[in-house]
Every structure is written in structure tokens, then in C-alpha cells.
C-alpha atoms as a PDB file:
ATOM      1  CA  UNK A   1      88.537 -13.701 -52.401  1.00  0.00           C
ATOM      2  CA  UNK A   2      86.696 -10.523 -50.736  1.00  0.00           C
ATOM      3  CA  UNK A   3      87.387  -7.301 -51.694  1.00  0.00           C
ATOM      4  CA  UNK A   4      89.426  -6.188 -48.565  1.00  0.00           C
ATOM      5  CA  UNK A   5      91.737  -9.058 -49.340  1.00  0.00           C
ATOM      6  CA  UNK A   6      95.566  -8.281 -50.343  1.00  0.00           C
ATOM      7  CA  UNK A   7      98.028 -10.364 -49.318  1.00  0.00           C
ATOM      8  CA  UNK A   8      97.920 -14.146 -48.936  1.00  0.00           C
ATOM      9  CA  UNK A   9      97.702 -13.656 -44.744  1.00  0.00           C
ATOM     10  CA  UNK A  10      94.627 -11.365 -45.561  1.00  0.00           C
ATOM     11  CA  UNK A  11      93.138 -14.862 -47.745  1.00  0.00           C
ATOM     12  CA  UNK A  12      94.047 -17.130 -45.138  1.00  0.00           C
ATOM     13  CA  UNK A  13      92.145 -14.534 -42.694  1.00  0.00           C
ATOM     14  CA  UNK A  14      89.073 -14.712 -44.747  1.00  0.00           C
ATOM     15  CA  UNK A  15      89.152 -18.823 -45.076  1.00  0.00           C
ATOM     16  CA  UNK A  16      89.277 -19.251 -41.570  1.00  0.00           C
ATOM     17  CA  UNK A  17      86.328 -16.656 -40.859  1.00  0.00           C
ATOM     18  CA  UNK A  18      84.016 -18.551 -43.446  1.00  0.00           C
ATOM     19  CA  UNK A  19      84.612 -22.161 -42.469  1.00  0.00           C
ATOM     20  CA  UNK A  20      87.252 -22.842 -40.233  1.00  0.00           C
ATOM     21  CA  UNK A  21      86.765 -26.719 -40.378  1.00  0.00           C
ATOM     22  CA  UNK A  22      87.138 -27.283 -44.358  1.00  0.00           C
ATOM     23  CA  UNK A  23      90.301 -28.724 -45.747  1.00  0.00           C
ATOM     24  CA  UNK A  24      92.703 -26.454 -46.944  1.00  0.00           C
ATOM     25  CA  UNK A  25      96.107 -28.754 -47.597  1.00  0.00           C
ATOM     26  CA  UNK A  26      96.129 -32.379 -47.824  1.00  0.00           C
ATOM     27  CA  UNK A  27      99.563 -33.801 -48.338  1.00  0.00           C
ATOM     28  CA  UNK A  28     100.800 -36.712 -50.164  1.00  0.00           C
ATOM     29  CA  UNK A  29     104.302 -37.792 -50.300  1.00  0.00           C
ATOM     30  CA  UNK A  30     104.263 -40.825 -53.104  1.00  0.00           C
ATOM     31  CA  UNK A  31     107.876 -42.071 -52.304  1.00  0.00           C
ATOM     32  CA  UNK A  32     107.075 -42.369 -48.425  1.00  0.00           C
ATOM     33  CA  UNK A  33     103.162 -43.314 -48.459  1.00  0.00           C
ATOM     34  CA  UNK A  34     102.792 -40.238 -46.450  1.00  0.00           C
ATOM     35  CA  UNK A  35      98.597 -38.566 -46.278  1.00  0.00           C
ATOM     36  CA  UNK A  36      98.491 -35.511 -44.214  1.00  0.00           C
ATOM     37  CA  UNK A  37      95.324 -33.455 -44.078  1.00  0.00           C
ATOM     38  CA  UNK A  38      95.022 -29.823 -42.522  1.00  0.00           C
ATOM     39  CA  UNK A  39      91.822 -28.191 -42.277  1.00  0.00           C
ATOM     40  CA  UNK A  40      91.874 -23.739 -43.110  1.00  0.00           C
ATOM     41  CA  UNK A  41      92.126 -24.035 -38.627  1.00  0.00           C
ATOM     42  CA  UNK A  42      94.753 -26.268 -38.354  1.00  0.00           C
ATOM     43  CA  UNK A  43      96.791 -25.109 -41.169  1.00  0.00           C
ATOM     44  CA  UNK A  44      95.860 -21.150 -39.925  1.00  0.00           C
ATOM     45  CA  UNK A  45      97.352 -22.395 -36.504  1.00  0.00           C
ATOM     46  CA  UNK A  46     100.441 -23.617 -37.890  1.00  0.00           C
ATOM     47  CA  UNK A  47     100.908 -20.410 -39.981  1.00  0.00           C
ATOM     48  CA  UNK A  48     100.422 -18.590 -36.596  1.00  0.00           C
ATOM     49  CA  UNK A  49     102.767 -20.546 -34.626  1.00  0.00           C
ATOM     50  CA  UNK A  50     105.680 -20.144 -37.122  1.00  0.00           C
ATOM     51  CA  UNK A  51     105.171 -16.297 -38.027  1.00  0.00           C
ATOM     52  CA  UNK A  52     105.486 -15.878 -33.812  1.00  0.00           C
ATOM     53  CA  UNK A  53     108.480 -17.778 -34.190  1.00  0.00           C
ATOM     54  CA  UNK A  54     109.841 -15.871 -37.322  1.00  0.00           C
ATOM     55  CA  UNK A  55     108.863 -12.396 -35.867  1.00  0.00           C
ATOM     56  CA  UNK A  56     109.546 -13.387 -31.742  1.00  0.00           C
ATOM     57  CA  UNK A  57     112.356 -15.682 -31.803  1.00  0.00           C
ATOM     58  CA  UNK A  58     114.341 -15.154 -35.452  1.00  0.00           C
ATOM     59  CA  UNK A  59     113.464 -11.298 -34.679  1.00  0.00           C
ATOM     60  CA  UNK A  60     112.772 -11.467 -38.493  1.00  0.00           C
ATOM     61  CA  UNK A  61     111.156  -8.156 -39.746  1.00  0.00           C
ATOM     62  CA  UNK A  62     109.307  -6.863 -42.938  1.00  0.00           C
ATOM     63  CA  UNK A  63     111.389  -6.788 -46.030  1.00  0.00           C
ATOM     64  CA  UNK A  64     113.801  -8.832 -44.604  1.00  0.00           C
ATOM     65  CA  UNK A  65     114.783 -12.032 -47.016  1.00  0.00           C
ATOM     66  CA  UNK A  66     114.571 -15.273 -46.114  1.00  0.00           C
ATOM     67  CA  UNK A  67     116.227 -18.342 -48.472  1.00  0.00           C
ATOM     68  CA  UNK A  68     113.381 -21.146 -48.631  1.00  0.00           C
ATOM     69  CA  UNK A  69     114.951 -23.962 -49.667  1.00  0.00           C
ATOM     70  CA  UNK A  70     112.398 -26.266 -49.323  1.00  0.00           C
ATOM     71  CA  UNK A  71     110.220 -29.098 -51.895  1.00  0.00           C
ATOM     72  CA  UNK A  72     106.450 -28.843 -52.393  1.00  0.00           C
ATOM     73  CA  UNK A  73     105.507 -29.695 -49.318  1.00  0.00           C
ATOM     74  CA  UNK A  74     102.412 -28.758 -46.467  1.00  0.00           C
ATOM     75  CA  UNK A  75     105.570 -27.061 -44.530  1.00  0.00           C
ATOM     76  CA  UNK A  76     106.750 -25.237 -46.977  1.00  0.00           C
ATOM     77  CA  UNK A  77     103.271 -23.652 -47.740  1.00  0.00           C
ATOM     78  CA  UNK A  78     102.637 -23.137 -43.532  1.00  0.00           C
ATOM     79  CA  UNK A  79     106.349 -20.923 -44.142  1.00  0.00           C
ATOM     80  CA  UNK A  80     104.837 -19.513 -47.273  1.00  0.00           C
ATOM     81  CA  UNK A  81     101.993 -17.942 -45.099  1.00  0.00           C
ATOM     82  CA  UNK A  82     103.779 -17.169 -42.528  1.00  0.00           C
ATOM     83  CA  UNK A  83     106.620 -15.140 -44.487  1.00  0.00           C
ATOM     84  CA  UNK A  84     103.767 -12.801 -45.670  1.00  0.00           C
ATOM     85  CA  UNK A  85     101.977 -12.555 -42.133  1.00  0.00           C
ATOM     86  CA  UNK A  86     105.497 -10.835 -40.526  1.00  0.00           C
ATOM     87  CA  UNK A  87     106.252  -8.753 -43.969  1.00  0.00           C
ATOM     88  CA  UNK A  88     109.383 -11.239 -44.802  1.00  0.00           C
ATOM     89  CA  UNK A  89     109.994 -11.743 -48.582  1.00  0.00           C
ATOM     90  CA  UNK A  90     110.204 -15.222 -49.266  1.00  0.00           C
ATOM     91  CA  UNK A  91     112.745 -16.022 -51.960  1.00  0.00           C
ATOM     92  CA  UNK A  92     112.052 -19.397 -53.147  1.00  0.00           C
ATOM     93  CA  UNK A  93     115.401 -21.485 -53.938  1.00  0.00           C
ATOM     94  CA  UNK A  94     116.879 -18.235 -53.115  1.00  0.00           C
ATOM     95  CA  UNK A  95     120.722 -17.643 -52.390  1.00  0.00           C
ATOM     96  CA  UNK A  96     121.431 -18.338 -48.850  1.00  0.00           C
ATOM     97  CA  UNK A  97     124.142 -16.509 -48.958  1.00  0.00           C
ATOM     98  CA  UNK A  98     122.489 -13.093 -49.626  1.00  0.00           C
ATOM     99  CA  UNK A  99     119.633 -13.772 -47.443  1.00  0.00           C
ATOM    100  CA  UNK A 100     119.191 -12.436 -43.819  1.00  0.00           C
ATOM    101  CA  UNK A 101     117.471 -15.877 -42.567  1.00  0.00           C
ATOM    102  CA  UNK A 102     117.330 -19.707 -44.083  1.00  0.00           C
ATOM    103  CA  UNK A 103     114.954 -22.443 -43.920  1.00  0.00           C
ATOM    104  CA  UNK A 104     116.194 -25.808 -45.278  1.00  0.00           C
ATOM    105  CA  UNK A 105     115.111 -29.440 -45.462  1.00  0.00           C
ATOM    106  CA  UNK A 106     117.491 -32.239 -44.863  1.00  0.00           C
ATOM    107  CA  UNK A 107     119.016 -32.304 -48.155  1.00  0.00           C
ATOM    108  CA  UNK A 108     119.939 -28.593 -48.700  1.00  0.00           C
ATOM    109  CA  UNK A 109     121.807 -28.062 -45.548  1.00  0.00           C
ATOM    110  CA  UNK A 110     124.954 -27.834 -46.752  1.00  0.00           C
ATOM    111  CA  UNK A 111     123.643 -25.324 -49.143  1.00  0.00           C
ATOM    112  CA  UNK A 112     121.985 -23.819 -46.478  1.00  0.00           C
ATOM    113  CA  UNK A 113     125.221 -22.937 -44.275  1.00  0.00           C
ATOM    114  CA  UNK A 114     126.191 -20.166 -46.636  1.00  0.00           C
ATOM    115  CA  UNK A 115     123.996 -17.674 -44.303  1.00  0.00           C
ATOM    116  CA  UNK A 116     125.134 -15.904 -41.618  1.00  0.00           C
ATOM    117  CA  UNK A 117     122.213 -15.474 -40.333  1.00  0.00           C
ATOM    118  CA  UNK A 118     119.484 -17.393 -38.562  1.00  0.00           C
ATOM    119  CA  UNK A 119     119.428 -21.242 -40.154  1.00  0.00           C
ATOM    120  CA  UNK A 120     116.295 -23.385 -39.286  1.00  0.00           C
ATOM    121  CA  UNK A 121     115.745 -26.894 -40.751  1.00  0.00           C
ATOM    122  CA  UNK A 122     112.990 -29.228 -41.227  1.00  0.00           C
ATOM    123  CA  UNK A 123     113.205 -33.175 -41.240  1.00  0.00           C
ATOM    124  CA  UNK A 124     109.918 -33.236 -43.269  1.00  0.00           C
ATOM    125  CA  UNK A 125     109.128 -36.216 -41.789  1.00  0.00           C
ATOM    126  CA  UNK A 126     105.445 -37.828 -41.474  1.00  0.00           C
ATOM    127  CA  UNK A 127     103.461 -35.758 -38.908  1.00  0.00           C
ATOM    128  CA  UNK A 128     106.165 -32.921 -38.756  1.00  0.00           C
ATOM    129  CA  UNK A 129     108.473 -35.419 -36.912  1.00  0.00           C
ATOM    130  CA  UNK A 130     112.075 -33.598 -35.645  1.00  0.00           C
ATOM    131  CA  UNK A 131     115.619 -34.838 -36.636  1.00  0.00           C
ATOM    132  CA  UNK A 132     117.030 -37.420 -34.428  1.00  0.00           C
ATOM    133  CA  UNK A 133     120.108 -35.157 -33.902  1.00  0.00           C
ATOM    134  CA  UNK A 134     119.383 -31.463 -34.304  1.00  0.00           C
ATOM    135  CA  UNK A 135     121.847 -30.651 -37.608  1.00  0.00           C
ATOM    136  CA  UNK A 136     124.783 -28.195 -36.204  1.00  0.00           C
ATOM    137  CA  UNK A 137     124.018 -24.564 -36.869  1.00  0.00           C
ATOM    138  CA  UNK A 138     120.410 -25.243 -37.286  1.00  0.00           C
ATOM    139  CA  UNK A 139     117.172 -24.691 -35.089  1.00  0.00           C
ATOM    140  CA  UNK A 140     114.918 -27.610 -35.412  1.00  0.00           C
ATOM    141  CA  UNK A 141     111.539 -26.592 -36.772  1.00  0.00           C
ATOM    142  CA  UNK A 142     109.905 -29.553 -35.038  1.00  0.00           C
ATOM    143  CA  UNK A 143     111.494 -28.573 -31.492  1.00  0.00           C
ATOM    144  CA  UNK A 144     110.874 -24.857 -31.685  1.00  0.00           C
ATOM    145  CA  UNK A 145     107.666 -24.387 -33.139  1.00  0.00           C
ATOM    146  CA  UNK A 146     105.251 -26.220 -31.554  1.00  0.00           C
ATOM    147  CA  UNK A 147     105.565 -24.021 -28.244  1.00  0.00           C
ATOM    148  CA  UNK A 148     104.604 -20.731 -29.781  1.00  0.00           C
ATOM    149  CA  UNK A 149     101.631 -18.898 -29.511  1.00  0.00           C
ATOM    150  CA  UNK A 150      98.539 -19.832 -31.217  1.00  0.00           C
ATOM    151  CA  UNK A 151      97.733 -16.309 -32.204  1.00  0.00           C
ATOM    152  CA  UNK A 152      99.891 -14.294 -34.155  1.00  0.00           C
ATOM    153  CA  UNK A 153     100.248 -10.197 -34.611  1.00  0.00           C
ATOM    154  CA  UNK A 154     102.717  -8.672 -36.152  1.00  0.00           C
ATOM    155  CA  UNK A 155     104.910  -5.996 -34.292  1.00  0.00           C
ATOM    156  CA  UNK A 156     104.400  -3.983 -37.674  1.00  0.00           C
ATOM    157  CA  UNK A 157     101.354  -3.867 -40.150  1.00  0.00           C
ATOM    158  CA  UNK A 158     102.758  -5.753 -43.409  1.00  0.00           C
ATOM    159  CA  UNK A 159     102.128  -2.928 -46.713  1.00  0.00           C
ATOM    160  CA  UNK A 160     100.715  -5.446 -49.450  1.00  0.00           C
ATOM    161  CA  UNK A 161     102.236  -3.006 -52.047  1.00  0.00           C
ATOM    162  CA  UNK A 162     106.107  -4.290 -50.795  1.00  0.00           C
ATOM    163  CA  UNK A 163     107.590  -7.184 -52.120  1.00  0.00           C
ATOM    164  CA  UNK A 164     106.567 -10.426 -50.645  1.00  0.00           C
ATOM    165  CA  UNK A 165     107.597 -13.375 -53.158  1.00  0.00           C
ATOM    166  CA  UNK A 166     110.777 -14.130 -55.138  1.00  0.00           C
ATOM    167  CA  UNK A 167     110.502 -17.174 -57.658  1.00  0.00           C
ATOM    168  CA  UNK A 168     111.847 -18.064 -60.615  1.00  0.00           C
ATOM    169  CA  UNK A 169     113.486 -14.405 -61.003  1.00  0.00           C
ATOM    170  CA  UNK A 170     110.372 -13.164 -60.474  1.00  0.00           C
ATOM    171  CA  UNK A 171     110.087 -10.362 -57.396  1.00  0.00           C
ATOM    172  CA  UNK A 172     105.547 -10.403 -56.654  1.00  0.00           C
ATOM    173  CA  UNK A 173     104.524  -8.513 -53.946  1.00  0.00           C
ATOM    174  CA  UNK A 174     101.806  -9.180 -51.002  1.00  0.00           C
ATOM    175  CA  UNK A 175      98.811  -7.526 -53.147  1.00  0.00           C
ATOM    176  CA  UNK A 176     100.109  -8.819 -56.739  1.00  0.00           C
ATOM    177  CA  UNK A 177     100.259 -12.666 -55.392  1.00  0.00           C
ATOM    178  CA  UNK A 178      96.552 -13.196 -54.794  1.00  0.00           C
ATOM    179  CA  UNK A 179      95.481 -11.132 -57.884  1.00  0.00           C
ATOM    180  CA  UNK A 180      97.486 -13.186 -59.874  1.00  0.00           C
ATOM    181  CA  UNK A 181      96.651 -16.239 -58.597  1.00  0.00           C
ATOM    182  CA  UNK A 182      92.622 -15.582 -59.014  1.00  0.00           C
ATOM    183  CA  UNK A 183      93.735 -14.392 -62.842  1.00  0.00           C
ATOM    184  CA  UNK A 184      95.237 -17.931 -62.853  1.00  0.00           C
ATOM    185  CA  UNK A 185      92.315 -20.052 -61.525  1.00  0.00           C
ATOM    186  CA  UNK A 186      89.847 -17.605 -64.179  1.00  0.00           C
ATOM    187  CA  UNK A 187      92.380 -18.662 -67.388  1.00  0.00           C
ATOM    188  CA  UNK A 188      92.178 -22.169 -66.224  1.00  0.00           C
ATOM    189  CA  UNK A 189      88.738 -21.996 -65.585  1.00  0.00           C
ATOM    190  CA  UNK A 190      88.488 -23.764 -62.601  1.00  0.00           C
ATOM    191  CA  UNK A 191      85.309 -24.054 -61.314  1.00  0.00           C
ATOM    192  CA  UNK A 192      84.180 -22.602 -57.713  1.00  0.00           C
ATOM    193  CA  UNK A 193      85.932 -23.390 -54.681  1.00  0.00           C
ATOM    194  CA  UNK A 194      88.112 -25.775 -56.910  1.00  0.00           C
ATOM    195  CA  UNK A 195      89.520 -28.914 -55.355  1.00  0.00           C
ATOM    196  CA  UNK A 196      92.785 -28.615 -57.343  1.00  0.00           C
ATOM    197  CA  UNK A 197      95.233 -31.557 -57.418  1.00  0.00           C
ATOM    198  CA  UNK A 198      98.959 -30.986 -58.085  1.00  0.00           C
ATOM    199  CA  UNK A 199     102.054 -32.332 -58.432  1.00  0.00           C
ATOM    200  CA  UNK A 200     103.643 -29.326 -59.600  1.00  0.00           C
ATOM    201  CA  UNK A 201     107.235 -28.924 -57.618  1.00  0.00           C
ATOM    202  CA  UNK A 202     107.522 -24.862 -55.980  1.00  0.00           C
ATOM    203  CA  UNK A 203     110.346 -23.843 -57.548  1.00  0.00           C
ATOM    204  CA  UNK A 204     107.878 -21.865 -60.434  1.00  0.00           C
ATOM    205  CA  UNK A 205     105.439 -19.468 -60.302  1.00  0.00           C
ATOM    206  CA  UNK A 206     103.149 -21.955 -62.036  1.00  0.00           C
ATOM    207  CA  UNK A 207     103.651 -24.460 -58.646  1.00  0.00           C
ATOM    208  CA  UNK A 208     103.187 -22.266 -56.569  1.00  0.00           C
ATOM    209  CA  UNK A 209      99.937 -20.775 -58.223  1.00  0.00           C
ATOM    210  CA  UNK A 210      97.916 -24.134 -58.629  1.00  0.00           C
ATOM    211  CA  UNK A 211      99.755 -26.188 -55.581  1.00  0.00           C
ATOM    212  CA  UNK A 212      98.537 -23.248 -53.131  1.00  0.00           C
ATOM    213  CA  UNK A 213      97.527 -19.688 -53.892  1.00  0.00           C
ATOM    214  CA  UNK A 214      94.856 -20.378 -56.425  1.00  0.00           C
ATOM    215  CA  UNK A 215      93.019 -22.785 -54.375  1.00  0.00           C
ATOM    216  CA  UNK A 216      93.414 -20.120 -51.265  1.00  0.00           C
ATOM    217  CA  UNK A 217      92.317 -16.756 -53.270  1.00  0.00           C
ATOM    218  CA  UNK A 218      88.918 -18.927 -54.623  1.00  0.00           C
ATOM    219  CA  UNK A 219      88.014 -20.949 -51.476  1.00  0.00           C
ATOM    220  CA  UNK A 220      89.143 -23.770 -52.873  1.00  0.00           C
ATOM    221  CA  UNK A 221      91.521 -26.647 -51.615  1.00  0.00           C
ATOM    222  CA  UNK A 222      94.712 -28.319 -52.908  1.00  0.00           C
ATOM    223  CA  UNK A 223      95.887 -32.327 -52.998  1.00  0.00           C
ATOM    224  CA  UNK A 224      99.678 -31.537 -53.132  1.00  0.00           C
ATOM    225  CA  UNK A 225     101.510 -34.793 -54.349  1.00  0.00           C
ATOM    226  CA  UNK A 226     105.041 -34.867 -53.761  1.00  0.00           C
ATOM    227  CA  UNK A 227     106.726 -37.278 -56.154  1.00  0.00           C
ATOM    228  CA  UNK A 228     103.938 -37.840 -58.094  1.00  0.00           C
ATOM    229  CA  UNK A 229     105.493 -39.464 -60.783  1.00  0.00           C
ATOM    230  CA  UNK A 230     106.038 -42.527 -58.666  1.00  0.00           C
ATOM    231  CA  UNK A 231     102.130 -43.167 -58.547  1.00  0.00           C
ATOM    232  CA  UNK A 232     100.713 -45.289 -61.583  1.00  0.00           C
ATOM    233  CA  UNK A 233      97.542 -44.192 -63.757  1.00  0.00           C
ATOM    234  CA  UNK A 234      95.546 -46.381 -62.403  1.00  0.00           C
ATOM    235  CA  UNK A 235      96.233 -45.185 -58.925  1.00  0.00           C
ATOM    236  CA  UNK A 236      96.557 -41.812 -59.618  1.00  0.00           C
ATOM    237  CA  UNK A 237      92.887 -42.427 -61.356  1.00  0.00           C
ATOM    238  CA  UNK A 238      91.344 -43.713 -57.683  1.00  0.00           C
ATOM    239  CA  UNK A 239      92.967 -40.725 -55.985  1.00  0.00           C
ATOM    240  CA  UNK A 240      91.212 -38.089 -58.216  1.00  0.00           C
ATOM    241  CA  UNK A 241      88.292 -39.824 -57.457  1.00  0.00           C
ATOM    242  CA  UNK A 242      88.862 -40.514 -53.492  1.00  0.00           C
ATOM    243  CA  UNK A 243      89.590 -36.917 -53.116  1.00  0.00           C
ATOM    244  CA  UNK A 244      86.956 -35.534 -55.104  1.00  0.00           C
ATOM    245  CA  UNK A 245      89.402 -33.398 -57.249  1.00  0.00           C
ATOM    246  CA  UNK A 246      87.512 -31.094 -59.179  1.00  0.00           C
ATOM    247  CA  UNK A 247      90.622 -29.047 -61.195  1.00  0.00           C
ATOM    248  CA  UNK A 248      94.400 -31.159 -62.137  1.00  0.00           C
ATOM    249  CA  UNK A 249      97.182 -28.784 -62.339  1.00  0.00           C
ATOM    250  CA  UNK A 250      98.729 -29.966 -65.524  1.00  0.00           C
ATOM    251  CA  UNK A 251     101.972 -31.338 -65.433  1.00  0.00           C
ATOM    252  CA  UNK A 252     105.103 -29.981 -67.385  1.00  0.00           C
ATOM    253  CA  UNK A 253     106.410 -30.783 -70.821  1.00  0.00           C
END
């Protein structure tokens, strides 16, 4: 994390100026035998793509609130990123019904229709796969996105002192999310540019810490495991070792 760092699109910034070609996310989805892989340029390109579509097409501005009712998942942290590049405050789990914008996966549509505002939804399927049938009163994430621009900036600079985050009842803003997430990787001592390993859903703080900011504010990387639980000792064991995990978020209870 350099010192001119504030806001999680400021960390992303400074991964991609270091070493673009590093991993950032790999993605495992235990239930589906899904592996996905994004190095800091992919994933950076991604985060561009869908903050041009937030800003351009959902004319989404800064402090506007957008529902994210999505799992831990490599999408949801590419919307993560992209929330704090426009200035949008991303309310995790967060009452579609209040918010100005919603972005649901396939089973929190329903959920999802209490906004009257812009409704996008994502299949999550392997490779960032679209629906078969767009759902009605949605954008498909997987049809729109891919078209936008590769380089994104925003139509109005983003304050890092304004609220960026909403999880678990807790309101962070741009500045406070990276700070917090280096104070987390220093009490956990991980060690430098961590290869953390989590199975930690994104409804918490704590998720959200380990499962992606943490790794981003040290240079670090994340293995984020999507029903985890499914995945034996033995071959959870081989994993820690195939991916050269250096830090495991611990697991609750």
C-alpha cells in the first residue's frame, strides 16, 4: 500500500503499475468444479469495463447506493472495485428497495425486483457465461459488459473521505476500507504480499477483509473458495499446497 493510496480503486491503481501480470483473484467454486484465475490486468480490465458501464450506461453517480446482492465470488469483487472507482456506495446484502441501482445473481432476483431503479443480474456461470434467457427487468451482466471501454475515468473525482462500503450495518468509507484492511493483515500477521486463502462468504466485514481487501492493500493475492465446505481435508490440504497459500482466513465458529 503506498502512501498516496486511499480508496480501494487507488490500490488496484498501484497493483497494476507494479506488476500487471501477477495473480490477483483466483476463483474456486467447490459445488461446480469451477478454477478461474485473473491476473491484477485482467481483473483491473474487468473493474474498468463495469465502472464504464455503471457510470456510462446505469448513469450511476457518487454517493449513489447500489444493493449487491451477490455470494463471494470473482464478480462480485470486479463490482466491489468498480463501485468505488465511480464514487457508488456499495451496500452489501443491502435493501433493494431503498437502493438507487441492484445487482443480483440468479437466486436473489426476486429479491432483487423491489428496486425501481436500474436491475442488472449475473448468471455466475463458469467463465462469466450469460443467462440463456435474459431474466425480465434485468440487464444481463454477461451481454452488456463485455463491450465497454477498457479504460475507465470517472465523470467526477471520487472523495475517499465519503462513504463507500455498507456491510454488516457497518457504513466504511473509500479511505477507511484500505486502512482497515492493512490493520487487519498486521493483527493477523500475515506475512508480505500474503497469498491468503478463504472461504469466508461477503456478507461480513471479516469476508470481505481477508477474501479481497487485505490481500489488495499488501500486494498480496486471494484463493476465494466458494462452498468450501464441500471440499475434504485431504483435498483442501493439496490445494494449500498447489496454490502456494501462504495466510488461511480462518473459518467461523
Amino acid at each position: 500500500m503506498n502512501a498516496t493510496d486511499r480508496t480501494p480503486a487507488d490500490l488496484l491503481s498501484s497493483a497494476l503499475a507494479a506488476d500487471p501480470a501477477r495473480p490477483l483473484v483466483t476463483f474456486y467454486d467447490d459445488a461446480t468444479g469451477e478454477r478461474v484465475e485473473l491476473s491484477v490486468a485482467t481483473f483491473a480490465n474487468w473493474v474498468a469495463k463495469t465502472a464504464n458501464y455503471l457510470q456510462g450506461d446505469l448513469a450511476a453517480a457518487p454517493g449513489d447506493r447500489l444493493a449487491l446482492l451477490l455470494p463471494a465470488h470473482w464478480q462480485t469483487a470486479v463490482w466491489l472495485l468498480a463501485c468505488s472507482s465511480v464514487g457508488v456506495v456499495a451496500e452489501v446484502d443491502g435493501d433493494p428497495a431503498a437502493a438507487d441501482l441492484v445487482v443480483a445473481g440468479p437466486d436473489r432476483l426476486d429479491a432483487a425486483r423491489a428496486c425501481s431503479g436500474e436491475r442488472v443480474a449475473l448468471a455466475l456461470r463458469p467463465l462469466g457465461g450469460r443467462f440463456p434467457q435474459p431474466p425480465p427487468g434485468f440487464a444481463d451482466y454477461a451481454v452488456e459488459v463485455p463491450g465497454q471501454g477498457d479504460r475507465f475515468a470517472p465523470f467526477a473525482p471520487v472523495d475517499a473521505a465519503e462513504p463507500a462500503l455498507v456491510v454488516g450495518g457497518q457504513e466504511l468509507t473509500g479511505a477507511a476500507i484500505g486502512a482497515r484492511a492493512l490493520a487487519d493483515a498486521e493483527a493477523a500477521q500475515m506475512p508480505g504480499a500474503p497469498r491468503v486463502l478463504s472461504g469466508l462468504p461477503y456478507d461480513t466485514w471479516q469476508g470481505l477483509s481477508y477474501g479481497l481487501y487485505a490481500p489488495l492493500a499488501t500486494g498480496g493475492s486471494v484463493v476465494l473458495c466458494r462452498h468450501l465446505d464441500r471440499l475434504g481435508a485431504p483435498a483442501a490440504a493439496t490445494r494449500e499446497t498447489s496454490e502456494k497459500i501462504t495466510f488461511t482466513a480462518p473459518l467461523p465458529g
